[in-house]
C-alpha atoms as a PDB file:
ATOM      1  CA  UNK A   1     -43.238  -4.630 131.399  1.00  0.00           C
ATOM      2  CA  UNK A   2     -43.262  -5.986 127.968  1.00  0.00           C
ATOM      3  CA  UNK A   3     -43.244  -3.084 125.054  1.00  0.00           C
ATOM      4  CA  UNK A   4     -44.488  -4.533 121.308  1.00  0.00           C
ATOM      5  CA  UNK A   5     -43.290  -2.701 118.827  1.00  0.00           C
ATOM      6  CA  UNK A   6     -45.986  -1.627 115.692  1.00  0.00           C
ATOM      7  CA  UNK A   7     -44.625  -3.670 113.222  1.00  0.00           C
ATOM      8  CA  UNK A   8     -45.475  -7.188 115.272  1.00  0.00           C
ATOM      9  CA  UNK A   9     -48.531  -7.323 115.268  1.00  0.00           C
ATOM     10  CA  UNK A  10     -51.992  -8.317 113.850  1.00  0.00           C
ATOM     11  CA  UNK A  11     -52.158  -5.942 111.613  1.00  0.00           C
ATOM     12  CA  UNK A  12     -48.718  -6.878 109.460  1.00  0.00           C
ATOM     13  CA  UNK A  13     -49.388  -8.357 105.807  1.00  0.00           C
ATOM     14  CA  UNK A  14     -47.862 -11.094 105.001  1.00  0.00           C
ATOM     15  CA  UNK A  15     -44.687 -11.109 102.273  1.00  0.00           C
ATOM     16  CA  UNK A  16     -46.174 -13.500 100.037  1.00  0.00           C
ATOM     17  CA  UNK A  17     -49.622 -11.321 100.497  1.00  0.00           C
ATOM     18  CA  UNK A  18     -47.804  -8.067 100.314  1.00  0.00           C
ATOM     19  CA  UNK A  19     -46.349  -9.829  96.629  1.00  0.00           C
ATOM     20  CA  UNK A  20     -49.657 -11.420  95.297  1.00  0.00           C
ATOM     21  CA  UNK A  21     -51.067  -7.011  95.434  1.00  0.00           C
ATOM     22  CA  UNK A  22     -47.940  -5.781  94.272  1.00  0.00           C
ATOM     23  CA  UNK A  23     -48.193  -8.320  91.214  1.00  0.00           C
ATOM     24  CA  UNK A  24     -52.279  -7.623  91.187  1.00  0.00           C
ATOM     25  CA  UNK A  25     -51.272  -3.877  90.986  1.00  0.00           C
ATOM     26  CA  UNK A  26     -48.520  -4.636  88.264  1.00  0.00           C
ATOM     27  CA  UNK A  27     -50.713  -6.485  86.315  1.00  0.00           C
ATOM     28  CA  UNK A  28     -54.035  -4.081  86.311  1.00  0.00           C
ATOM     29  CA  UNK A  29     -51.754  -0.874  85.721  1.00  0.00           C
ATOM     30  CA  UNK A  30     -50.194  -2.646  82.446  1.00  0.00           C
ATOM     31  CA  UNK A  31     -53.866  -4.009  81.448  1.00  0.00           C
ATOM     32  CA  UNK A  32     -55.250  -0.684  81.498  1.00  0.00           C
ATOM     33  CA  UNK A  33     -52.273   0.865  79.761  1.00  0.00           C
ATOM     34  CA  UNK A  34     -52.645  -1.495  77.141  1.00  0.00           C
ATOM     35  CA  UNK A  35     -56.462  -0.671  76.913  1.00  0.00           C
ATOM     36  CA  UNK A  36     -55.634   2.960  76.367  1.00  0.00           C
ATOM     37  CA  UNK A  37     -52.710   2.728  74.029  1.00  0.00           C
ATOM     38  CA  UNK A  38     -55.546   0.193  72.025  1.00  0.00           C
ATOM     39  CA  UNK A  39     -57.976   3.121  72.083  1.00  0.00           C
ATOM     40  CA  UNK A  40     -55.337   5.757  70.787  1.00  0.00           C
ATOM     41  CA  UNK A  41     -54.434   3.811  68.198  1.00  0.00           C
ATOM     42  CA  UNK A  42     -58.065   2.740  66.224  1.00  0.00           C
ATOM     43  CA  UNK A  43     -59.135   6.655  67.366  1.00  0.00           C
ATOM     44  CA  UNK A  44     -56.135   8.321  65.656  1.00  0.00           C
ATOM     45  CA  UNK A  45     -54.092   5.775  63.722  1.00  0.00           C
ATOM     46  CA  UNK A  46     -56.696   3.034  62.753  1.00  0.00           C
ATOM     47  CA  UNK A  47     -56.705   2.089  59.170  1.00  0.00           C
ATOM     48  CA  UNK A  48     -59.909   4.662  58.606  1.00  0.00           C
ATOM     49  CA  UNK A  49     -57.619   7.457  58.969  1.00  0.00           C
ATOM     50  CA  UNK A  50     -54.868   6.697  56.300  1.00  0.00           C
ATOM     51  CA  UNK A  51     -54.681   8.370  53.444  1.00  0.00           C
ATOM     52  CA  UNK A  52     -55.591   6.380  49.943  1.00  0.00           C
ATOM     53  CA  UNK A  53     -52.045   5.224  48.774  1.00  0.00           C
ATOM     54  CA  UNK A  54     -51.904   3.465  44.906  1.00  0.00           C
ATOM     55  CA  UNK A  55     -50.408   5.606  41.600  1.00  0.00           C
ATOM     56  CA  UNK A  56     -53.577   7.603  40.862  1.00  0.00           C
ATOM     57  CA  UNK A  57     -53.905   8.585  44.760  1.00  0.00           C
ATOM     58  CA  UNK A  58     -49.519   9.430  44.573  1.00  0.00           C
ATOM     59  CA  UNK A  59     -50.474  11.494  41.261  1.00  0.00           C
ATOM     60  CA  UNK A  60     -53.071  14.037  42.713  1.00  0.00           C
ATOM     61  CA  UNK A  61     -51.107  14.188  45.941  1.00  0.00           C
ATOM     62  CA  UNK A  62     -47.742  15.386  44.296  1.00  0.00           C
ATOM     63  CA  UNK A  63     -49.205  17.199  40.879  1.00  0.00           C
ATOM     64  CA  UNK A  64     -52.732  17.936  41.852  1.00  0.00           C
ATOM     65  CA  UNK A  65     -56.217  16.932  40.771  1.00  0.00           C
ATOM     66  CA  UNK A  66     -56.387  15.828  36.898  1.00  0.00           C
ATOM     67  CA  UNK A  67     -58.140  18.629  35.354  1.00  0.00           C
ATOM     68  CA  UNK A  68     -59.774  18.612  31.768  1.00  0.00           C
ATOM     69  CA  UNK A  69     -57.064  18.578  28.525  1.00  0.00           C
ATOM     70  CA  UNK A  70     -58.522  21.839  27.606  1.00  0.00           C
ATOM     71  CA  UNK A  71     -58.102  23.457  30.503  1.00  0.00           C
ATOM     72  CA  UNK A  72     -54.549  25.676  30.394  1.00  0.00           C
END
């Protein structure tokens, strides 16, 4: 009596199939990553949340808001 082990059989993938997933897998995993990473950046770090930078901006950050002369 002949015994077949599990692994020879049918129901075995391929190398070269088991490598086109694993590169499939690879490949979605980073596109999504790089989706998300996009989405952090224009939702926390996108140009619409960077503070106004130029002399007057640099002025009122470090001495305040310009107030009137007569003000003391």
């Amino acid at each position: 009596m002949e015994r077949q082990s599990v692994a020879s059989g049918s129901h075995t993938i391929p190398p070269a199939a088991r490598r086109r997933g694993t590169a499939r897998e690879i490949a979605l995993a980073l596109t999504v990553k790089a989706c998300l990473l996009a989405a952090l950046y224009f939702l926390f770090f996108g140009p619409t949340h960077r503070p106004p930078a130029g002399p007057a901006a640099t002025a009122a950050a470090l001495i305040g808001p310009a107030g009137h002369k007569d003000q003391r």
